[in-house]
N, C-alpha and C. Protein backbone atom coordinates (compact mmCIF):
# COMPACT_ATOMS: atom_id res chain seq x y z
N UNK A 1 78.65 76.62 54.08
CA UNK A 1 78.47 76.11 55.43
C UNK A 1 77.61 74.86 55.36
N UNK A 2 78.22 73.88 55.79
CA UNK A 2 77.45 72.75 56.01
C UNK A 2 76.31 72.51 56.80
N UNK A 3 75.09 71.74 56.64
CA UNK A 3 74.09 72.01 57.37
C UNK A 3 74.00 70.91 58.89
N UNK A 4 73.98 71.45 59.80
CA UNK A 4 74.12 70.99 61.19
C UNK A 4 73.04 69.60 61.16
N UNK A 5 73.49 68.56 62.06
CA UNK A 5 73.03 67.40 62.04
C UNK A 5 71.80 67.13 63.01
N UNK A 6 70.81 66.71 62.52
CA UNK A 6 69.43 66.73 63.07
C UNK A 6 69.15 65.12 62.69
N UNK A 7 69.38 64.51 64.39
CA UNK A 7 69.01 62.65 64.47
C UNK A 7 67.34 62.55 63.94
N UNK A 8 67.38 61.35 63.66
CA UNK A 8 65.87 60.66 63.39
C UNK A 8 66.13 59.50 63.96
N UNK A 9 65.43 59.05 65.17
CA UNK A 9 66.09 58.23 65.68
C UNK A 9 65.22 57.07 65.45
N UNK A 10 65.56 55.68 65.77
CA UNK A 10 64.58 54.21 65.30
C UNK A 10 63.77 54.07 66.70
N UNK A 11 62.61 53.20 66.79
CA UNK A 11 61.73 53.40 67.36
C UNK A 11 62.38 52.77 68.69
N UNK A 12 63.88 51.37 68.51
CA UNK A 12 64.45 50.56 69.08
C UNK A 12 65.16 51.97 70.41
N UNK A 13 65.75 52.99 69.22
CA UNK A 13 66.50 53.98 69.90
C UNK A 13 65.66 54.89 70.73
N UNK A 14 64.47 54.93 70.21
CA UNK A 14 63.45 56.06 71.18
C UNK A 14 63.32 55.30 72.34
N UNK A 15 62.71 54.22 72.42
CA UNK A 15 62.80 53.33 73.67
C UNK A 15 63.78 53.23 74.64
N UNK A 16 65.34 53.32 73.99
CA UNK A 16 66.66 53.35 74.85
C UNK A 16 66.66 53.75 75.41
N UNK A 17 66.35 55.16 74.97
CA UNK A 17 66.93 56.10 75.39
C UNK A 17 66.11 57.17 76.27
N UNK A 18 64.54 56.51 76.29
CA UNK A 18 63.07 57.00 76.84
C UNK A 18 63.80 56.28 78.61
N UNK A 19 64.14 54.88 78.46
CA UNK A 19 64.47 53.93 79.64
C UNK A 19 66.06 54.60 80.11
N UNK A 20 66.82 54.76 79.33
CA UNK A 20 68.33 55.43 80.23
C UNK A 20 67.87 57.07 80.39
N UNK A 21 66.98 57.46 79.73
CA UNK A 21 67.38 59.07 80.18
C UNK A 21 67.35 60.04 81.74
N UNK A 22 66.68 59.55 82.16
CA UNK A 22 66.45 59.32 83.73
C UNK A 22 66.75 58.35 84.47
N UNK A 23 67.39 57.27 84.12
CA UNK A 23 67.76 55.63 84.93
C UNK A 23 69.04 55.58 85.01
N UNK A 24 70.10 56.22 84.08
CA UNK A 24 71.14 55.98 83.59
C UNK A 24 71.84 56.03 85.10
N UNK A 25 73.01 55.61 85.41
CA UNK A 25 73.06 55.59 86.78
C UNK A 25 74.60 56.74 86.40
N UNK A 26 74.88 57.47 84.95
CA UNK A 26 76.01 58.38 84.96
C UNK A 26 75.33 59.26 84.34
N UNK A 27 75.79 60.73 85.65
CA UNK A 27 74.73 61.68 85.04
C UNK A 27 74.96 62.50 83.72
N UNK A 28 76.55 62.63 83.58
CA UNK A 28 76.49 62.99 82.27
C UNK A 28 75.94 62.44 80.98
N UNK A 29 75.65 60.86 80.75
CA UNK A 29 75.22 59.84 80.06
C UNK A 29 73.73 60.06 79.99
N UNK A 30 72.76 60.28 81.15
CA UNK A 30 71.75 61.57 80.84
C UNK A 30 71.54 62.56 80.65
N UNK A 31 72.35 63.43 80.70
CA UNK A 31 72.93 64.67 79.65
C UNK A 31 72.59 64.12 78.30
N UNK A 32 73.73 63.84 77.88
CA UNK A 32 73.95 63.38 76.50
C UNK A 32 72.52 62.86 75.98
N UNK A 33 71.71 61.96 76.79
CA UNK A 33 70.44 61.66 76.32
C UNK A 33 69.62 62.47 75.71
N UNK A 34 69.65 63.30 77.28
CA UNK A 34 68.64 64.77 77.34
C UNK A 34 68.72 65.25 75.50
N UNK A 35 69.98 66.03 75.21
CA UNK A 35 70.31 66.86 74.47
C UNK A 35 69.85 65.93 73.30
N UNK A 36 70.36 64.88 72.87
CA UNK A 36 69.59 63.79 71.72
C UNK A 36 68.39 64.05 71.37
N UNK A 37 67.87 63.49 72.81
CA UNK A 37 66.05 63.31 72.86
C UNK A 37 65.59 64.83 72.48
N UNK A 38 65.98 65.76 72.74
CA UNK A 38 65.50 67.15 72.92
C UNK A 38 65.56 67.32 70.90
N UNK A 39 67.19 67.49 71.00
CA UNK A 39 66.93 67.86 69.35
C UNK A 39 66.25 66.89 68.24
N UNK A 40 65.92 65.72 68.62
CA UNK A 40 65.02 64.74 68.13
C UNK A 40 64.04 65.74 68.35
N UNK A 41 63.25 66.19 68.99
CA UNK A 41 61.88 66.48 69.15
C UNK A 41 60.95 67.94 68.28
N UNK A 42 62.99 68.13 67.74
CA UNK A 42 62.74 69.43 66.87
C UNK A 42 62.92 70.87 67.64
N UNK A 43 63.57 70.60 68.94
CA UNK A 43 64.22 72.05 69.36
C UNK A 43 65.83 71.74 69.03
N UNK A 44 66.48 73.53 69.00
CA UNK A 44 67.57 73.49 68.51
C UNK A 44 68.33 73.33 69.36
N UNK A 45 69.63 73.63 68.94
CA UNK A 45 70.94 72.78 69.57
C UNK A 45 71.17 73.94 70.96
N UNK A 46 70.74 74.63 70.74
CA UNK A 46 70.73 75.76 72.26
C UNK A 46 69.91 75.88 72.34
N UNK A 47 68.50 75.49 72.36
CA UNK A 47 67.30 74.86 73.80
C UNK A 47 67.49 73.72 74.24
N UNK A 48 68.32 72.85 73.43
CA UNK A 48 68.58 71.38 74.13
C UNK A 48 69.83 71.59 75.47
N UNK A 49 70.66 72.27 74.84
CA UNK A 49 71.48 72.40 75.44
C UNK A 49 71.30 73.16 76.82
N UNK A 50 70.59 73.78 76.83
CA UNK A 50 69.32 75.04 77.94
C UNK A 50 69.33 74.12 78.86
N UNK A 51 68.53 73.43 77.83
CA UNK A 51 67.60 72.26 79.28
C UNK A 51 68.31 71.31 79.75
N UNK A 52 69.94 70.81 79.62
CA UNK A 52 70.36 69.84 79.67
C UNK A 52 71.65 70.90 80.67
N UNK A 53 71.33 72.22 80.33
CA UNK A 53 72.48 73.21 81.58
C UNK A 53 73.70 72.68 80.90
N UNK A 54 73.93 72.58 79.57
CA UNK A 54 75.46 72.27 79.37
C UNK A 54 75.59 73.56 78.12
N UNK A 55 76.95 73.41 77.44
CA UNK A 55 76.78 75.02 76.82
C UNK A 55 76.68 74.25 75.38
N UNK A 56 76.54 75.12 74.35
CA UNK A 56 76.14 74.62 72.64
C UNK A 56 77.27 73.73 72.15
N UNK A 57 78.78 74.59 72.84
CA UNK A 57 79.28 73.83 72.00
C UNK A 57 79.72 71.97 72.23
N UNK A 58 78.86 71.61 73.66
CA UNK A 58 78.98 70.57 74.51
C UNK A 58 77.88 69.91 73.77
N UNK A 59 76.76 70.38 73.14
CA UNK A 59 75.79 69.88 72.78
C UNK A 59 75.98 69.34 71.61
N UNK A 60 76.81 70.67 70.87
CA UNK A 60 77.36 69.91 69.28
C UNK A 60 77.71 68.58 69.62
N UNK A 61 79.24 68.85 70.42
CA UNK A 61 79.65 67.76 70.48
C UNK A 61 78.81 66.17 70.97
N UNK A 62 77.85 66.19 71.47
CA UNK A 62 77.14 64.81 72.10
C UNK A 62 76.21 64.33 70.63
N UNK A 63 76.42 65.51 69.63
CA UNK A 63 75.39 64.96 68.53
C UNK A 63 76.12 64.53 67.85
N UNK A 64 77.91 65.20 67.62
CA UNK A 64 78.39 64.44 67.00
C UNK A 64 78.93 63.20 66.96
N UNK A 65 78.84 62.61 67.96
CA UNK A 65 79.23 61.66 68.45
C UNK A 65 78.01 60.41 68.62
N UNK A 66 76.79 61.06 68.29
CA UNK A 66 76.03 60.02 68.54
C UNK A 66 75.96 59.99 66.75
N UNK A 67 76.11 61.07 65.57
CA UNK A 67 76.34 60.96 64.13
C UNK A 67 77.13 59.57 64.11
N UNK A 68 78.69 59.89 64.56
CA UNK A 68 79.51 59.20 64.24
C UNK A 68 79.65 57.53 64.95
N UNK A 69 79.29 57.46 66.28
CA UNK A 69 78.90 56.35 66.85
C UNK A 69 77.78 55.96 67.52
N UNK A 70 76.42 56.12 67.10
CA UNK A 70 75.40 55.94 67.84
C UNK A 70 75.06 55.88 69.28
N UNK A 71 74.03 55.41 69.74
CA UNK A 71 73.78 55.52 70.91
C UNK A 71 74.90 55.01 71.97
N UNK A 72 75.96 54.27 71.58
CA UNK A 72 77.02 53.38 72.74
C UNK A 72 78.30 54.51 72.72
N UNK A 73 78.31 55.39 71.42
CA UNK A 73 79.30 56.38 72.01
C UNK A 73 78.87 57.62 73.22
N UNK A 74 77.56 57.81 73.30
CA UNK A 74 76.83 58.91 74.12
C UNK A 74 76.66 57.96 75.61
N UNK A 75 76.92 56.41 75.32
CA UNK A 75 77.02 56.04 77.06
C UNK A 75 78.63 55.55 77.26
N UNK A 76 79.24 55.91 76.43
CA UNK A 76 80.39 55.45 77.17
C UNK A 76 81.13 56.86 77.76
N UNK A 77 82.04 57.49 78.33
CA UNK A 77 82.94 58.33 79.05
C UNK A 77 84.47 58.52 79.09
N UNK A 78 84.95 58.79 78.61
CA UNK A 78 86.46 59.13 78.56
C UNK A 78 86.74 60.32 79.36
N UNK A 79 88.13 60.21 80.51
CA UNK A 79 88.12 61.09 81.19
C UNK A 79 88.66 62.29 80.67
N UNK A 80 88.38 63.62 80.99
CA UNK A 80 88.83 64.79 80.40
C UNK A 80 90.12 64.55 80.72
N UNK A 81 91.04 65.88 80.20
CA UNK A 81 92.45 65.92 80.27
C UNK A 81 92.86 66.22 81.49
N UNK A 82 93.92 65.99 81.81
CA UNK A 82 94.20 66.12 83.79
C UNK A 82 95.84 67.27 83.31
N UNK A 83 95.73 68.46 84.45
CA UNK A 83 96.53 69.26 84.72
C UNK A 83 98.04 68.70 84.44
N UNK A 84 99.40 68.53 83.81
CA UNK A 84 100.53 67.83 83.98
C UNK A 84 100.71 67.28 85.49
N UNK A 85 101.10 66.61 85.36
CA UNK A 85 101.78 66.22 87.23
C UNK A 85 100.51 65.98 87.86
N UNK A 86 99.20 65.88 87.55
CA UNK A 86 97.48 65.39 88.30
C UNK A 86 97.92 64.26 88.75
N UNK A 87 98.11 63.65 89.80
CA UNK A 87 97.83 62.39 89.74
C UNK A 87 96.73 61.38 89.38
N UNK A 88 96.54 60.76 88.66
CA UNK A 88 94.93 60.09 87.99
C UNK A 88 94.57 59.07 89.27
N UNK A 89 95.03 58.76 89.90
CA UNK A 89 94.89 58.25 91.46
C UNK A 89 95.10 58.40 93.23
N UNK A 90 93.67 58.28 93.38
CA UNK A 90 94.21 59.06 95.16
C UNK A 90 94.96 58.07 95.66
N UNK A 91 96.25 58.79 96.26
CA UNK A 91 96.86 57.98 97.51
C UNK A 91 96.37 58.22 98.68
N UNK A 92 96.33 57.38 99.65
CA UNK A 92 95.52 57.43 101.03
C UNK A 92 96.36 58.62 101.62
N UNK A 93 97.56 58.89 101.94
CA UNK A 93 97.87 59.82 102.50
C UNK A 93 97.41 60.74 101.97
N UNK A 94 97.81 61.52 100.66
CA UNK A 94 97.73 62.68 100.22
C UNK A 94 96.54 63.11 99.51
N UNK A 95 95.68 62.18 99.02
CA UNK A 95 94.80 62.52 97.85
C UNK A 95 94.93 62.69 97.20
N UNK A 96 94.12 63.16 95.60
CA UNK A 96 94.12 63.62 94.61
C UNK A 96 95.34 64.74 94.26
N UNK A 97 95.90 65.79 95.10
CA UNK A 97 96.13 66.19 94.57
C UNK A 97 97.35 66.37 95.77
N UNK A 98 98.82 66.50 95.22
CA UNK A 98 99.93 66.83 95.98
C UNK A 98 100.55 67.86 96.12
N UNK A 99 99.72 69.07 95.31
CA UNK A 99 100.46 70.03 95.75
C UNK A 99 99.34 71.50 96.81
N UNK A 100 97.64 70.53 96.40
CA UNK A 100 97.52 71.54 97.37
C UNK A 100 97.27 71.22 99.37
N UNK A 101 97.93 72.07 99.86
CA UNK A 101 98.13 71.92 101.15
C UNK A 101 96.84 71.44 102.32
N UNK A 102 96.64 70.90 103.10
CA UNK A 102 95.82 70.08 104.09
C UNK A 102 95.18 71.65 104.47
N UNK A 103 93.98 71.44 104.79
CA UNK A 103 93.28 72.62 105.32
C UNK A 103 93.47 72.41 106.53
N UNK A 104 93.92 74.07 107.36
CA UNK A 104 94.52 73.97 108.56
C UNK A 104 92.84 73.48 109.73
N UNK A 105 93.77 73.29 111.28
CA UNK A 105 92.67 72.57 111.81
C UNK A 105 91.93 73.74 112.19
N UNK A 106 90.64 73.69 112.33
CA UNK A 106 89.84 74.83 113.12
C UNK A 106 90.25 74.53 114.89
N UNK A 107 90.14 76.32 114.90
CA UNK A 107 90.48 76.32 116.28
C UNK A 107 89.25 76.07 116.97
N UNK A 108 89.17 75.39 118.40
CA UNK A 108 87.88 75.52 119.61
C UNK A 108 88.01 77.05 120.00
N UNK A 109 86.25 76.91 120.00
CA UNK A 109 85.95 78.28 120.42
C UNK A 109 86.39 79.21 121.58
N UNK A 110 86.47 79.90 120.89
CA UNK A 110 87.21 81.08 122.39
C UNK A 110 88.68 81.36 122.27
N UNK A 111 88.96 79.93 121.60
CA UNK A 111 90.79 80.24 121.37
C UNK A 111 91.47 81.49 120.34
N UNK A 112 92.71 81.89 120.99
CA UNK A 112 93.09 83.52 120.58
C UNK A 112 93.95 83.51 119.14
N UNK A 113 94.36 83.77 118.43
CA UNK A 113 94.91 83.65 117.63
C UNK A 113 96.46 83.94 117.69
N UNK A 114 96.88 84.23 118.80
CA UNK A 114 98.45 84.80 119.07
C UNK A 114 99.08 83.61 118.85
């Protein structure tokens, strides 16, 4: 078993990431910080992950990615995978999504249901 990856980060990167971890204006992108900064500090990959409310294996993943591309892969975002047939764009009529139905109107009070 290979031994799990534990950052040492440069003093350039402690600073970054001291200034985006709370500023970042995408909250997952402070996530990803959180969990960095955390296992930098010498807690493990599930107390970082604790404190950042995401699950271990979300945490792996933000370390591996900061292994493999440093700090600009943990701020950039790629959208997750979308359902077949999702549309990736709202249309003004329908919205996001076309197959589920308009929520009916609420009735005014007092009115009967017959």
């Amino acid at each position: 078993m290979a031994a799990w990856f534990c950052p040492t980060l440069s003093a350039d990167e402690q600073a970054a990431i001291l200034a985006d971890r709370d500023r970042h204006p995408d909250p997952v992108v402070r996530r990803k910080l959180l969990v960095l900064w955390a296992v930098h500090l010498g807690h493990s990959r599930q107390q970082a992950a604790d404190l950042a409310a995401v699950g271990v294996a979300t945490a792996k993943r933000y370390l591996t990615a900061y292994r493999d591309g440093g700090l600009d892969a943990l701020r950039t975002r790629e959208p997750g995978p979308r359902p077949a047939g999702w549309p990736t764009t709202p249309t003004p009529s329908r919205g996001l999504s076309p197959e589920r139905p308009s929520a009916p109107s609420p009735r005014p009070p007092g009115a009967s249901s017959n």
